[in-house]
Protein backbone atom coordinates (compact mmCIF):
# COMPACT_ATOMS: atom_id res chain seq x y z
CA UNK A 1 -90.29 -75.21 -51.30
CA UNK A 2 -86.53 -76.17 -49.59
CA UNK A 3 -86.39 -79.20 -52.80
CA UNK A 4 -88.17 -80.41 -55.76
CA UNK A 5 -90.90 -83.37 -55.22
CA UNK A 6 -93.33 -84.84 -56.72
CA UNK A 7 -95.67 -87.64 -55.51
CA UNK A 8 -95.96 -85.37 -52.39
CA UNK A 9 -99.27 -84.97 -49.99
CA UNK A 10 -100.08 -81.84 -48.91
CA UNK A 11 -102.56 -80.19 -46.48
CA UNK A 12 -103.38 -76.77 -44.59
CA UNK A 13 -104.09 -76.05 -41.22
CA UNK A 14 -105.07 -72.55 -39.09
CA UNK A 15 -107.63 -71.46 -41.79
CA UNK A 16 -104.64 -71.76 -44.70
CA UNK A 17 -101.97 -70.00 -42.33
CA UNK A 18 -99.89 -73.27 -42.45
CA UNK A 19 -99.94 -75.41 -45.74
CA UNK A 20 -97.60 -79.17 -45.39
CA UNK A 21 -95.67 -81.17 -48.10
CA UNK A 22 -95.06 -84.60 -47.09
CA UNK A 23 -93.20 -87.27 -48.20
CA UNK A 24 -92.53 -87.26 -52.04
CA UNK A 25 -90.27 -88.08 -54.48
CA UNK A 26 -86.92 -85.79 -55.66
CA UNK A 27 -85.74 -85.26 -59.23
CA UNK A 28 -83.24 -88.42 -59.44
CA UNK A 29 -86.49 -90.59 -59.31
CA UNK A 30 -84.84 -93.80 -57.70
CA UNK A 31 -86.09 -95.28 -54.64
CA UNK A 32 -82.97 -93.61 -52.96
CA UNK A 33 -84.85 -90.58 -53.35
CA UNK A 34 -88.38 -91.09 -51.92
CA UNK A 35 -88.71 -88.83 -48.80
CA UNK A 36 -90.35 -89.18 -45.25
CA UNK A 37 -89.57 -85.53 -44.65
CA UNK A 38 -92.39 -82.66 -43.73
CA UNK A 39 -91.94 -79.29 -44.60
CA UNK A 40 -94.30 -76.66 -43.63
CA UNK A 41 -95.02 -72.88 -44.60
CA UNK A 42 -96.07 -70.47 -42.46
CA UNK A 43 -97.42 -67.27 -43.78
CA UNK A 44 -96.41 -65.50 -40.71
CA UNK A 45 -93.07 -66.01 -41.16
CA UNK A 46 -93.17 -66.09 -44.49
CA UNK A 47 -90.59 -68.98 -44.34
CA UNK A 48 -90.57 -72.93 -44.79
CA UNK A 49 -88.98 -75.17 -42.20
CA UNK A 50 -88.76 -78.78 -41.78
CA UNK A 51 -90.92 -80.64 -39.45
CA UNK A 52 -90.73 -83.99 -37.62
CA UNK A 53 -90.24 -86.71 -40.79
CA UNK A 54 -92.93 -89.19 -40.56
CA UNK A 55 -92.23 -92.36 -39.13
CA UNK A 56 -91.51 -95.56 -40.85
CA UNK A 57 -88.93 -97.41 -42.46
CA UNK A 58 -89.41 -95.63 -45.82
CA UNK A 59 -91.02 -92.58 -47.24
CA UNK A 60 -93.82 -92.99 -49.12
CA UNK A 61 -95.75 -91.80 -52.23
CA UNK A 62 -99.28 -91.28 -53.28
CA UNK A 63 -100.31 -90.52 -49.64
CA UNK A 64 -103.49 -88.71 -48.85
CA UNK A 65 -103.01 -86.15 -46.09
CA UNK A 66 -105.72 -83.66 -44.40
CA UNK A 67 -105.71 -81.25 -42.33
CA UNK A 68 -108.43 -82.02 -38.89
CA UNK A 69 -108.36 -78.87 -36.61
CA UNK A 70 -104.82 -78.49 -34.98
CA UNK A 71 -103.04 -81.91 -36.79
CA UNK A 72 -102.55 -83.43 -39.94
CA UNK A 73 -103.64 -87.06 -41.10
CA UNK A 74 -101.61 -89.19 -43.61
CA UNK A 75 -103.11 -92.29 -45.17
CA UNK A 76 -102.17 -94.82 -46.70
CA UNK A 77 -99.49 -94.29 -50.13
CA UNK A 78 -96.80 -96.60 -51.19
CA UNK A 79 -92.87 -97.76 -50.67
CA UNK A 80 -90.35 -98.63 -53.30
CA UNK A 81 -87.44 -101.03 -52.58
CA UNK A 82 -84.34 -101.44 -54.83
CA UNK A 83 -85.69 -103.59 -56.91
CA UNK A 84 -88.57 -101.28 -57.89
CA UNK A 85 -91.15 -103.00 -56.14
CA UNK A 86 -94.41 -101.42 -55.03
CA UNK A 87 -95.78 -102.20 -51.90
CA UNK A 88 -99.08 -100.32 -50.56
CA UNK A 89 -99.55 -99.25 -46.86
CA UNK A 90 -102.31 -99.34 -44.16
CA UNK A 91 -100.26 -96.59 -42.03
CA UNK A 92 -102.35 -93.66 -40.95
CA UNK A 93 -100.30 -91.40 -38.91
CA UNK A 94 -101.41 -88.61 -37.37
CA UNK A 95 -99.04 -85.53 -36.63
CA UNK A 96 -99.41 -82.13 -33.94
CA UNK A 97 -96.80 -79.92 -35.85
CA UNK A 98 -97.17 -77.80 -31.85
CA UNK A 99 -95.74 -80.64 -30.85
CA UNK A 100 -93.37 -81.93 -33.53
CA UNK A 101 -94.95 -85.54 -32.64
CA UNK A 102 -96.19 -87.96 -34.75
CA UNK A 103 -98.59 -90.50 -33.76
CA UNK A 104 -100.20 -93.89 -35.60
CA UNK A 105 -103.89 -93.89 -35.94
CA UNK A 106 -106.10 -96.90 -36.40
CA UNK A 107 -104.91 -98.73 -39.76
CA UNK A 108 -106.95 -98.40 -43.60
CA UNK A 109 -108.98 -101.39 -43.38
CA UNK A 110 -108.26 -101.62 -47.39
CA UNK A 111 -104.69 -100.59 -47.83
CA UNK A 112 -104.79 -97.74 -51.16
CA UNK A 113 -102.73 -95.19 -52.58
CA UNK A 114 -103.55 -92.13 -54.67
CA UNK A 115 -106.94 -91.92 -53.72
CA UNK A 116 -109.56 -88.34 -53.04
CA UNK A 117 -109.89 -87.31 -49.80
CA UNK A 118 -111.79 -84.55 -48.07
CA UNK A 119 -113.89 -84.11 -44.79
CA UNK A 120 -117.01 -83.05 -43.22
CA UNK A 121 -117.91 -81.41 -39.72
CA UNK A 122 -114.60 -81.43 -39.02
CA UNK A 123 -114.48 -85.03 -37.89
CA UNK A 124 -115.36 -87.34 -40.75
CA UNK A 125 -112.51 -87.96 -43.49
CA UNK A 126 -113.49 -89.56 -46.57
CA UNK A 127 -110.86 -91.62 -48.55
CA UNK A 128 -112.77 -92.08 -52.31
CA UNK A 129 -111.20 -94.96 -54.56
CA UNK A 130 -107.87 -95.46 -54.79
CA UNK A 131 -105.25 -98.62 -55.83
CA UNK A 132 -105.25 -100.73 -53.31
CA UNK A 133 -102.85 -104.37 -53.33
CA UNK A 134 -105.55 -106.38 -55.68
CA UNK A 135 -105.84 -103.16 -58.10
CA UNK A 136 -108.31 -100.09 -58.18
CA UNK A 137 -111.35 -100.18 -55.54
CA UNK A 138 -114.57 -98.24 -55.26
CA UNK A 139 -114.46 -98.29 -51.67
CA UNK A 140 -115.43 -95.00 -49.81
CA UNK A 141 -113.92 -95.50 -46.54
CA UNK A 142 -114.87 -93.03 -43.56
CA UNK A 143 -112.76 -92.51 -40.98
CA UNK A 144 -114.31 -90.75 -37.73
CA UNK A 145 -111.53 -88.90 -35.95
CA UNK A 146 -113.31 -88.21 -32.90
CA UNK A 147 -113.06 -92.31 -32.11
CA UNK A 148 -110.22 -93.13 -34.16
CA UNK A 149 -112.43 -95.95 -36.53
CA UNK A 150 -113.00 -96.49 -39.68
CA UNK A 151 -116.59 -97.43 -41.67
CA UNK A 152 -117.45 -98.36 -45.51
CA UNK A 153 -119.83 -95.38 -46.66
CA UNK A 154 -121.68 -96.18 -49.61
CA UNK A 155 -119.20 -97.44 -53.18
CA UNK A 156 -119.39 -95.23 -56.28
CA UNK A 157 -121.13 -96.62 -58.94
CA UNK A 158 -117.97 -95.56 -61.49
CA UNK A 159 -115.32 -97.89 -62.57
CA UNK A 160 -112.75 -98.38 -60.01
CA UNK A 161 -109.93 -95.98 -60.54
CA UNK A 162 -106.73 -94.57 -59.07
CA UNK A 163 -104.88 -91.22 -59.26
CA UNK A 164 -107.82 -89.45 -60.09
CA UNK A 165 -108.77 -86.00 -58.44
CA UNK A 166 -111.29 -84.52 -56.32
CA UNK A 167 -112.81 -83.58 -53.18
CA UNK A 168 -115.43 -82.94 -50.51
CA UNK A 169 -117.32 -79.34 -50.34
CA UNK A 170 -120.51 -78.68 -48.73
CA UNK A 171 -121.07 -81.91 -48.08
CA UNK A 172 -120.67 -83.07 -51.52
CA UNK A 173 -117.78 -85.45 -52.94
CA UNK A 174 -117.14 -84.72 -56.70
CA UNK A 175 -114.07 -86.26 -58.44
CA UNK A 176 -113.20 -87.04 -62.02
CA UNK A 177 -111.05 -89.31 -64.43
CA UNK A 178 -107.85 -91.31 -63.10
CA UNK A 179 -106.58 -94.88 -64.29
CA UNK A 180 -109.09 -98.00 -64.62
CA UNK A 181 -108.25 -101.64 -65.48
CA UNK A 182 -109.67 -103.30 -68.57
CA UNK A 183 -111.05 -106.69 -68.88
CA UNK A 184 -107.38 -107.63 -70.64
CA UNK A 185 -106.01 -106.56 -67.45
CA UNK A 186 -103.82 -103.26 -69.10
CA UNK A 187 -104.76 -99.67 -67.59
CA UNK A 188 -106.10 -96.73 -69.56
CA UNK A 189 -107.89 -93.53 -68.35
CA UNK A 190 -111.04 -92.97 -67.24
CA UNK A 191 -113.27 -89.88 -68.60
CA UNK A 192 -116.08 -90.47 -65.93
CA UNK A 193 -117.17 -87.81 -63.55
CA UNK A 194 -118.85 -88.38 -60.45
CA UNK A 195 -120.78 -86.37 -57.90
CA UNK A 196 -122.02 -88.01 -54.26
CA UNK A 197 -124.40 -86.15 -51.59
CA UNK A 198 -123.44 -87.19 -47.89
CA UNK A 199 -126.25 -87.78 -45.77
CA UNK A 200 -126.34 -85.29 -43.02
CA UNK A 201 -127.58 -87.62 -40.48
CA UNK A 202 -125.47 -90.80 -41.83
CA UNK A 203 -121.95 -90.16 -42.88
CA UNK A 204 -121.99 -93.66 -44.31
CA UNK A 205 -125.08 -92.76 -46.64
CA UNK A 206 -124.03 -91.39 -50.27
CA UNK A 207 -126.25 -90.77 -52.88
CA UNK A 208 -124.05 -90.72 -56.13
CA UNK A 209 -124.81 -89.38 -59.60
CA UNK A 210 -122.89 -88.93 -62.88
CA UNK A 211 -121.91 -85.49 -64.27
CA UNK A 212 -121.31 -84.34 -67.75
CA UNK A 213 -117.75 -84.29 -69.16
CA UNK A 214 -115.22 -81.92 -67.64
CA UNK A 215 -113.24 -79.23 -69.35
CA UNK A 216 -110.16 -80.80 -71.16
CA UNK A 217 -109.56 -83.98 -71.65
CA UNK A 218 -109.92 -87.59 -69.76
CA UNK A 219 -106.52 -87.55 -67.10
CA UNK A 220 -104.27 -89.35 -64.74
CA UNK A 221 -102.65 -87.68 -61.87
CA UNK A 222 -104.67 -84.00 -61.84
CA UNK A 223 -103.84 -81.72 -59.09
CA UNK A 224 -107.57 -81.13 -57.11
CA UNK A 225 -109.32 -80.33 -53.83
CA UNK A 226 -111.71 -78.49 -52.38
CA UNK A 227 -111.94 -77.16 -48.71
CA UNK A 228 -114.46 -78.33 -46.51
CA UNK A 229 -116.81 -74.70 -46.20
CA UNK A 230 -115.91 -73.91 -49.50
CA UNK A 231 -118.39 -74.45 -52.58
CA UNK A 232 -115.82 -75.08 -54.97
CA UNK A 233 -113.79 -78.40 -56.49
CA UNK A 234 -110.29 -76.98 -57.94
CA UNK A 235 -108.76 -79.05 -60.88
CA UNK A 236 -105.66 -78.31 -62.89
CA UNK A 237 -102.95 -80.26 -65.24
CA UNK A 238 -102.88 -83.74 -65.14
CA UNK A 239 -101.31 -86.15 -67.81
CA UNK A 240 -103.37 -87.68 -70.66
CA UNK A 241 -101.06 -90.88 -70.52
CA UNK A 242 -100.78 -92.46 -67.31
CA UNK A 243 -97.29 -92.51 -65.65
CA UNK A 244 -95.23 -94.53 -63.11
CA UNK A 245 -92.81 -92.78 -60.16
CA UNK A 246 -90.15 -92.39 -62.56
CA UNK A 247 -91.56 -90.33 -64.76
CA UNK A 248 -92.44 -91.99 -67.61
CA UNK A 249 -95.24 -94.32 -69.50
CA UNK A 250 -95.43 -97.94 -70.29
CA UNK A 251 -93.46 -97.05 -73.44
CA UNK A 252 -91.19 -94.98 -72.00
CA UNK A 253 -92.45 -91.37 -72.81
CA UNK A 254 -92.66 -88.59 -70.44
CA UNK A 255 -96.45 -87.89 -69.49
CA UNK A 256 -98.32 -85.46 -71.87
CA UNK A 257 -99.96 -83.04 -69.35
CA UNK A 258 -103.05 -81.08 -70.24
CA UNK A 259 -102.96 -77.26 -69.30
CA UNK A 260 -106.30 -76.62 -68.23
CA UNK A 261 -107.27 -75.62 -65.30
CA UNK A 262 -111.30 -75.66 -64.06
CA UNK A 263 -113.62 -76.14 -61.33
CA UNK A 264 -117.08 -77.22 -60.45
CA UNK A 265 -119.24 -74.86 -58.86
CA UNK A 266 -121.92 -76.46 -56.12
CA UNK A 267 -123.90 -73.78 -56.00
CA UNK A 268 -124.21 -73.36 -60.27
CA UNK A 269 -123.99 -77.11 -60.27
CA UNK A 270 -121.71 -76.70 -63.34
CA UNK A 271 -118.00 -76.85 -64.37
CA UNK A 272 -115.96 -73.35 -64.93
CA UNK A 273 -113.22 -72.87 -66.89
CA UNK A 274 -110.31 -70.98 -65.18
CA UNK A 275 -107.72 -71.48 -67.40
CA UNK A 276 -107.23 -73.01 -70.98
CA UNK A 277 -103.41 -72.46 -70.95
CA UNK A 278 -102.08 -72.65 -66.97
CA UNK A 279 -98.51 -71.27 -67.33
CA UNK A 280 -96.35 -74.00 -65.39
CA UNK A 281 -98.88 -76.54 -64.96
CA UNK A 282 -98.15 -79.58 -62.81
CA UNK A 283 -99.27 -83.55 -62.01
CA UNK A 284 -98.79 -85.70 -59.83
CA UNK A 285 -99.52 -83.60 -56.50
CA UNK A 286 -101.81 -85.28 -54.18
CA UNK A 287 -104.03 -82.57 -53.10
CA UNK A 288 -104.23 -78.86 -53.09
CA UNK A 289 -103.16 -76.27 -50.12
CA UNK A 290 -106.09 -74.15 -49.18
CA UNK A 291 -104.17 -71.02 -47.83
CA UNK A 292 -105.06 -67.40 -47.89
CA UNK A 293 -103.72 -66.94 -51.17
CA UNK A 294 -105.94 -69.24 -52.51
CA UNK A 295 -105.64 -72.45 -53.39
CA UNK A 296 -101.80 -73.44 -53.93
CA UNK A 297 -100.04 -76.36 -55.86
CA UNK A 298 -96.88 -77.30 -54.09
CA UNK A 299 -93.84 -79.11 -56.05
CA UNK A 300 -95.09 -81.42 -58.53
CA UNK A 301 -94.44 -83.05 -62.26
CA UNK A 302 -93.72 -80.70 -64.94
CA UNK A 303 -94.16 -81.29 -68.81
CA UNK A 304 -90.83 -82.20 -69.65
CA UNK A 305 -90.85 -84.81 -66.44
CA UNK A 306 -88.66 -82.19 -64.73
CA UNK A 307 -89.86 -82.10 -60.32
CA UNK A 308 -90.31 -78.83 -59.57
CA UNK A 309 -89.86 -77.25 -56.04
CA UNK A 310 -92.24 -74.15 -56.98
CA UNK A 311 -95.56 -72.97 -55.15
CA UNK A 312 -98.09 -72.09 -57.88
CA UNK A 313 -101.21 -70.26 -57.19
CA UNK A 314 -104.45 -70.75 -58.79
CA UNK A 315 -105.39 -68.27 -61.57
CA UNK A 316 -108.30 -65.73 -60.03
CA UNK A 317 -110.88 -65.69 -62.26
């Protein structure tokens, strides 16, 4: 990519022809730093450029972005002011890169950052979990693109959690792990994996189940997705220590990411194994870029803490 980030969202457009980093973080880690900018990557070309920045006072992190037929949606994430403070947004903003034009969509009804997202039928975007401004919800929030409105689709029965990874295939949510509050109030990590059916005739209807334990250990911040048609939820890195936007934990060490990389397969109804030692594995990305090279991590946290402006490319198993 044209910089390092981290905290980025990414998406794909033009059956994985165009692939999006937005927003994000750079290496100095200060507030200063946090980026509205969008760059894209087309593989016609072969070149990234910068596209319109998205609007707002500040750019954000932990965003959630998708790609909906010719324009990208960005939900939600969070600002940092000078002082450090976190504040979550409602924004949805919705951008034609034809056009270079952003537009704002109708707002989150609950506000979250670092949540899963995916879609069905090309209309229906599903926003899984998340932190919102009272902590980690359970929500499933459904946002119909077609009428620009939002419904509440059935909760997940799993603990509330945040920066955990997933996404929607063949109608099918699946996501794993992230952070969790316990009853003293501190954070730790979640090892829970969870798999919800869509209703075909009620997008609002979910019928959710548990799945046995992943590959690897429980994580925060995994890199995942999964592409609408495909039959496939991609997982890979991840830190077994949660971590804040500068880097580190709340004792000051530099996350400990896992190098696994794995899927779950639909159709097996099981979890692969694609890599036990990913070369250059990442955290902190929200979201994968479905291209025709495969699935593709863009920027991200590396194990010394270092952002990283490289592409990486799923293994092929």
């Amino acid at each position: 990519m044209p910089t390092e980030l981290t905290g980025n969202a990414v998406a794909s457009l033009r059956n994985g022809t165009e692939i999006f980093s937005i927003m994000g973080i750079g290496p100095k880690r200060t507030w200063e730093s946090i980026t509205p900018k969008t760059y894209v990557l087309r593989f016609k070309s072969g070149k990234w450029s910068e596209g319109k920045p998205v609007p707002g006072v500040a750019g954000r992190l932990g965003a959630s972005a998708i790609g909906v037929k010719s324009q990208i949606f960005v939900f939600g994430g969070y600002t940092v002011d000078g002082r450090g403070e976190e504040s979550i947004v409602s924004d949805v903003n919705s951008y034609l890169p034809d056009q270079r034009r952003w537009y704002r969509a109708e707002d989150i009804p609950v506000p979250v950052d670092r949540a899963v997202i995916g879609m069905v039928h090309d209309r229906y975007v599903y926003l899984i979990g998340g932190r919102s401004r009272n902590g980690p919800v359970n929500n499933v929030q459904v946002y119909d693109v077609e009428k620009n409105s939002w419904s509440q689709a059935t909760p997940s029965p799993g603990p509330p959690v945040f920066g955990h990874a997933g996404g929607v295939a063949d109608e099918t949510i699946v996501y794993v792990d992230g952070a969790k509050k316990a009853a003293n109030g501190q954070y730790g990590l979640s090892d829970e994996c969870w798999m919800g059916k869509i209703d075909r005739k009620d997008p609002n209807k979910i019928a959710w189940s548990k799945l046995p334990a992943h590959p690897g250990p429980g994580r925060f911040g995994i890199v995942g997705g999964a592409a609408e048609k495909d039959h496939r939820v991609f997982f890979s890195g991840g830190s077994r220590t949660m971590f804040n936007f500068k880097g580190v934990d709340q004792d000051g060490q530099q996350p400990d990411l896992s190098p696994v990389t794995f899927l779950f397969d639909l159709h097996g109804n099981q979890w692969e194994t694609l890599a036990e030692n990913t070369q250059d594995v990442r955290a902190d990305v929200n979201g994968l870029a479905f291209s025709q090279l495969g699935p593709l991590v863009l920027g991200g946290t590396q194990k010394n803490a270092a952002i990283t402006a490289g592409v990486l490319a799923f293994p092929k198993k």
